[in-house]
C-alpha atoms as a PDB file:
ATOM      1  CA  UNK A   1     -17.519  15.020   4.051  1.00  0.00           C
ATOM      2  CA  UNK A   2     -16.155  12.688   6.513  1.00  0.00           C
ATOM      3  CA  UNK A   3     -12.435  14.231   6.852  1.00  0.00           C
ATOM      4  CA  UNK A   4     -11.459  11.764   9.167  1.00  0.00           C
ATOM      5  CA  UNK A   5     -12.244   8.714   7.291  1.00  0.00           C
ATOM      6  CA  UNK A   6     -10.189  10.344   4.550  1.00  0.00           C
ATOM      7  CA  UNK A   7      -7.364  10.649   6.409  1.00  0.00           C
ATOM      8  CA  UNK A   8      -7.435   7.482   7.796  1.00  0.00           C
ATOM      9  CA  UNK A   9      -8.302   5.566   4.151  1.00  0.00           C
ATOM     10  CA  UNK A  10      -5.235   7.605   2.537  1.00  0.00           C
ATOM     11  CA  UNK A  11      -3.053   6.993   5.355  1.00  0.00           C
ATOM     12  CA  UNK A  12      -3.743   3.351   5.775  1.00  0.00           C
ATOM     13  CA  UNK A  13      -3.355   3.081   1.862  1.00  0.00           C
ATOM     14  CA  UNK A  14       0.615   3.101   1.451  1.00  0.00           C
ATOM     15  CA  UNK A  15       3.352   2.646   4.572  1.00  0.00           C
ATOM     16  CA  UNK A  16       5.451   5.128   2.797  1.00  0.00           C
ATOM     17  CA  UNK A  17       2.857   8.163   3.397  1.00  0.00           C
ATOM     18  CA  UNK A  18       4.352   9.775   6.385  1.00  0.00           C
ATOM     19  CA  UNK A  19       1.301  12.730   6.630  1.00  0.00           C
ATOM     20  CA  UNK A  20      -1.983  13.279   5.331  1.00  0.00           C
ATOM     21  CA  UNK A  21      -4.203  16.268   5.625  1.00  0.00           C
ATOM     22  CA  UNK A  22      -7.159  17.698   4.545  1.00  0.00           C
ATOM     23  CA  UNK A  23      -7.577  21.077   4.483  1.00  0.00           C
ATOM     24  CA  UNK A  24     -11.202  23.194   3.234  1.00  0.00           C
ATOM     25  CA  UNK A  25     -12.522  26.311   4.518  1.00  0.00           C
ATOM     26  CA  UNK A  26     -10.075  27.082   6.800  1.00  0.00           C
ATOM     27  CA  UNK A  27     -10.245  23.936   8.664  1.00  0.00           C
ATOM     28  CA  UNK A  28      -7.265  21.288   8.594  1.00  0.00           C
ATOM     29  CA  UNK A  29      -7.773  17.848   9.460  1.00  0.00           C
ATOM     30  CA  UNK A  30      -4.587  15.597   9.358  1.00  0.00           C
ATOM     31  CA  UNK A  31      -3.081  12.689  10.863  1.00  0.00           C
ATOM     32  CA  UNK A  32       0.538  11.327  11.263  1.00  0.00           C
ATOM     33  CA  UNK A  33       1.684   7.897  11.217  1.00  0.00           C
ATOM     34  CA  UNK A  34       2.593   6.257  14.255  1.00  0.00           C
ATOM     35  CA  UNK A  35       6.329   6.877  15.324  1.00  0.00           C
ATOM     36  CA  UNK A  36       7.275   9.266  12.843  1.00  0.00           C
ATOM     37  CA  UNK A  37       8.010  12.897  13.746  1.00  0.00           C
ATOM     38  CA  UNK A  38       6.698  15.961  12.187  1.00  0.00           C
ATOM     39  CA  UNK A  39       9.358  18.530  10.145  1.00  0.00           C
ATOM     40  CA  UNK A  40       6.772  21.427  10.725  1.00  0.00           C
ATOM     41  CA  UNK A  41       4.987  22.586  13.148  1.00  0.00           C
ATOM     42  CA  UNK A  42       1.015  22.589  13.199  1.00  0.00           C
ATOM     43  CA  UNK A  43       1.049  26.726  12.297  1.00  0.00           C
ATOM     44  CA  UNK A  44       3.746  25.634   9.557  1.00  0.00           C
ATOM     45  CA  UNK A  45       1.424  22.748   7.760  1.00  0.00           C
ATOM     46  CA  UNK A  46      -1.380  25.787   7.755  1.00  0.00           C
ATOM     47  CA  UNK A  47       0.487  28.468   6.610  1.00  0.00           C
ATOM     48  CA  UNK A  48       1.539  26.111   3.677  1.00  0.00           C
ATOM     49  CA  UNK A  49      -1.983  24.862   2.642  1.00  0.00           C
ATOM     50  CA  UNK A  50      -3.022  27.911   2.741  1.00  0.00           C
ATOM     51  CA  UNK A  51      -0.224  29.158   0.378  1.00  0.00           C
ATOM     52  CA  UNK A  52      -1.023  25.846  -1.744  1.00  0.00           C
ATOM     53  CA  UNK A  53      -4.916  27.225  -1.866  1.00  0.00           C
ATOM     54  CA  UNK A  54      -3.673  30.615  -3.446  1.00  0.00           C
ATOM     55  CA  UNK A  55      -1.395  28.230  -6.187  1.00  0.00           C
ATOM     56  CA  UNK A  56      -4.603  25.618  -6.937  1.00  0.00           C
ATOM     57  CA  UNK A  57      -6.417  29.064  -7.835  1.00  0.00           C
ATOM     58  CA  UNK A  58      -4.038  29.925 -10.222  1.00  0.00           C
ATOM     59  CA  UNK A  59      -3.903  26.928 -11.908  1.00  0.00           C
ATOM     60  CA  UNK A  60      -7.622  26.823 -12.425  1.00  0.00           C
ATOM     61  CA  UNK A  61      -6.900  29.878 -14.696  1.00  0.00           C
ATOM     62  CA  UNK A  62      -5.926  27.955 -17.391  1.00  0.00           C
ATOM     63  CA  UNK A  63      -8.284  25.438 -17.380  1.00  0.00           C
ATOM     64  CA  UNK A  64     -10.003  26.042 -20.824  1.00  0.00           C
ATOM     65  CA  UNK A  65      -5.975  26.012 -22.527  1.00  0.00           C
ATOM     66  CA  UNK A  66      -4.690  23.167 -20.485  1.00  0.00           C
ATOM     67  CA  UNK A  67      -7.333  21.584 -18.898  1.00  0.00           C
ATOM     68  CA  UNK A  68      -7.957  20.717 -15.366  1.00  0.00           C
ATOM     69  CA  UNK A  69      -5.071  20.314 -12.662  1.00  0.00           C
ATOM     70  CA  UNK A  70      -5.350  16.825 -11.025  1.00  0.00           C
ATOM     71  CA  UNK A  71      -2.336  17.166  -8.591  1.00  0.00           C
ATOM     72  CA  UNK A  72       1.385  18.720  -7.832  1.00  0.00           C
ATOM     73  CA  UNK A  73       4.114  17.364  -6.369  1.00  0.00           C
ATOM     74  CA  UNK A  74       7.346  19.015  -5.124  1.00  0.00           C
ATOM     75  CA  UNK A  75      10.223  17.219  -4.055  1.00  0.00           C
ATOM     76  CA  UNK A  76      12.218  18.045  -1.252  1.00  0.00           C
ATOM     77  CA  UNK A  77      15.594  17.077   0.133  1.00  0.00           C
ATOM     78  CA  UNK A  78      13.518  14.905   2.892  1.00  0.00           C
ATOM     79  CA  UNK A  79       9.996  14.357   1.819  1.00  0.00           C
ATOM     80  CA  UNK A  80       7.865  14.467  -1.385  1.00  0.00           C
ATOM     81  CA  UNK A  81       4.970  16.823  -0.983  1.00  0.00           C
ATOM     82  CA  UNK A  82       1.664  16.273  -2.868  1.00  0.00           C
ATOM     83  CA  UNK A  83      -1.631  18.558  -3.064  1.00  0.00           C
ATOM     84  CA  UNK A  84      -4.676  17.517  -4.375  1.00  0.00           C
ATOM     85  CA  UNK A  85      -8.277  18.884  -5.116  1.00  0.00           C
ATOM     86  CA  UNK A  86     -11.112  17.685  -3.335  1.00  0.00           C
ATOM     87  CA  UNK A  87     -14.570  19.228  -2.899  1.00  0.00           C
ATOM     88  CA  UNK A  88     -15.047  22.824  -3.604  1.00  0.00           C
ATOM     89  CA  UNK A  89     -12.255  24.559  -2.547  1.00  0.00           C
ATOM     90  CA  UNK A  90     -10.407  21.607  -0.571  1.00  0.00           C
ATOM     91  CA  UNK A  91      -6.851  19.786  -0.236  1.00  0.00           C
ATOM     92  CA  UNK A  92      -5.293  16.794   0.543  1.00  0.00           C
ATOM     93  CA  UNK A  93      -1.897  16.882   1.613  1.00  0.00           C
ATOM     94  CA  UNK A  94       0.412  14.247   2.150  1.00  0.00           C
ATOM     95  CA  UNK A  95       4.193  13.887   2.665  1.00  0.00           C
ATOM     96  CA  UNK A  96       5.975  11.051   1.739  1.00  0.00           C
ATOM     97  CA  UNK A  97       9.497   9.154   2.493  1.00  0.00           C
ATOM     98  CA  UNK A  98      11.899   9.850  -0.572  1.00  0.00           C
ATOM     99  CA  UNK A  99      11.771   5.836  -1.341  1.00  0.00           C
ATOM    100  CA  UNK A 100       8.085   5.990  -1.981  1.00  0.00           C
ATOM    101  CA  UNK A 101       6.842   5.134  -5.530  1.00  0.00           C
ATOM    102  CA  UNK A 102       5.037   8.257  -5.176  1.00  0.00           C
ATOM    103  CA  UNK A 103       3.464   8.193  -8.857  1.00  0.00           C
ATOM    104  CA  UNK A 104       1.478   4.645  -7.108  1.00  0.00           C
ATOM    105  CA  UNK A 105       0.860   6.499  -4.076  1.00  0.00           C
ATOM    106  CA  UNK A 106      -1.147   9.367  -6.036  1.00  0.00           C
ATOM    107  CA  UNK A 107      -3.163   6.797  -8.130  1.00  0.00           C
ATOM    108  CA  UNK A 108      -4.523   5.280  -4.982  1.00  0.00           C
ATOM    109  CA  UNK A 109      -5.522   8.807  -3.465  1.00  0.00           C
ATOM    110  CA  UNK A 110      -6.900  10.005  -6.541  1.00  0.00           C
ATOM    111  CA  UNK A 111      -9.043   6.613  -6.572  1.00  0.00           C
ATOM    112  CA  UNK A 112      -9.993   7.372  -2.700  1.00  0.00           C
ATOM    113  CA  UNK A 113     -10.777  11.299  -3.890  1.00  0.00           C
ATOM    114  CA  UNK A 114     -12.646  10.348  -7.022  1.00  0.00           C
ATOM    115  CA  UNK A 115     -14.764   8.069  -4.185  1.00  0.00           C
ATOM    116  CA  UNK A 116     -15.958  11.054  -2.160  1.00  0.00           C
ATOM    117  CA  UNK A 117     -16.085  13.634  -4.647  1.00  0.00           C
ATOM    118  CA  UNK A 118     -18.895  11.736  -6.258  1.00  0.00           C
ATOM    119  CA  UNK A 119     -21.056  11.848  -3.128  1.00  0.00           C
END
């Protein structure tokens, strides 16, 4: 999978996405928009994806009683925070401003996910 294209196709896809990452097998790959600063550090964004790995496992557990997760969002007191599945054992991450219609935003993604999950 081309990580960086995905990055750049989410990124490019709304102004209000402020980060996008993909993380799978250990490996993130991630890009910022121009001119706006980062809230964590590199070692931060990892610690939490990895954290976020551990959650998307749990939610698989109940699959057959409430079917399959397709994303989770958290809301913070200066970003939104989505995760979503991709690949095997993959996520994309992206932050958002507050004022993002962030229910919009995650239709687009899931369209540019369903795109390379197929191939």
């Amino acid at each position: 999978m081309n990580y960086e294209k995905i990055c750049d196709e989410i990124l490019n896809c709304d102004d209000q996405i402020r980060y996008v990452g993909v993380y799978d097998y250990g490996e993130l790959y991630d890009k910022m928009r121009p001119g706006v600063s980062n809230y964590l550090t590199r070692e931060e964004t990892e610690l939490s994806l990895s954290q976020a790995i551990y959650r998307w496992a749990t939610r698989k557990k109940t699959i057959s009683k409430i079917g399959k997760p397709i994303y989770a969002m958290a809301k913070y007191e200066k970003i939104y925070r989505v995760t979503i599945p991709i690949g095997g054992a993959g996520l994309i991450l992206i932050a958002t401003e507050l004022s993002a219609n962030v229910n919009g935003i995650v239709d687009k993604i899931l369209a540019i996910q369903s795109k390379y999950s197929e191939n």
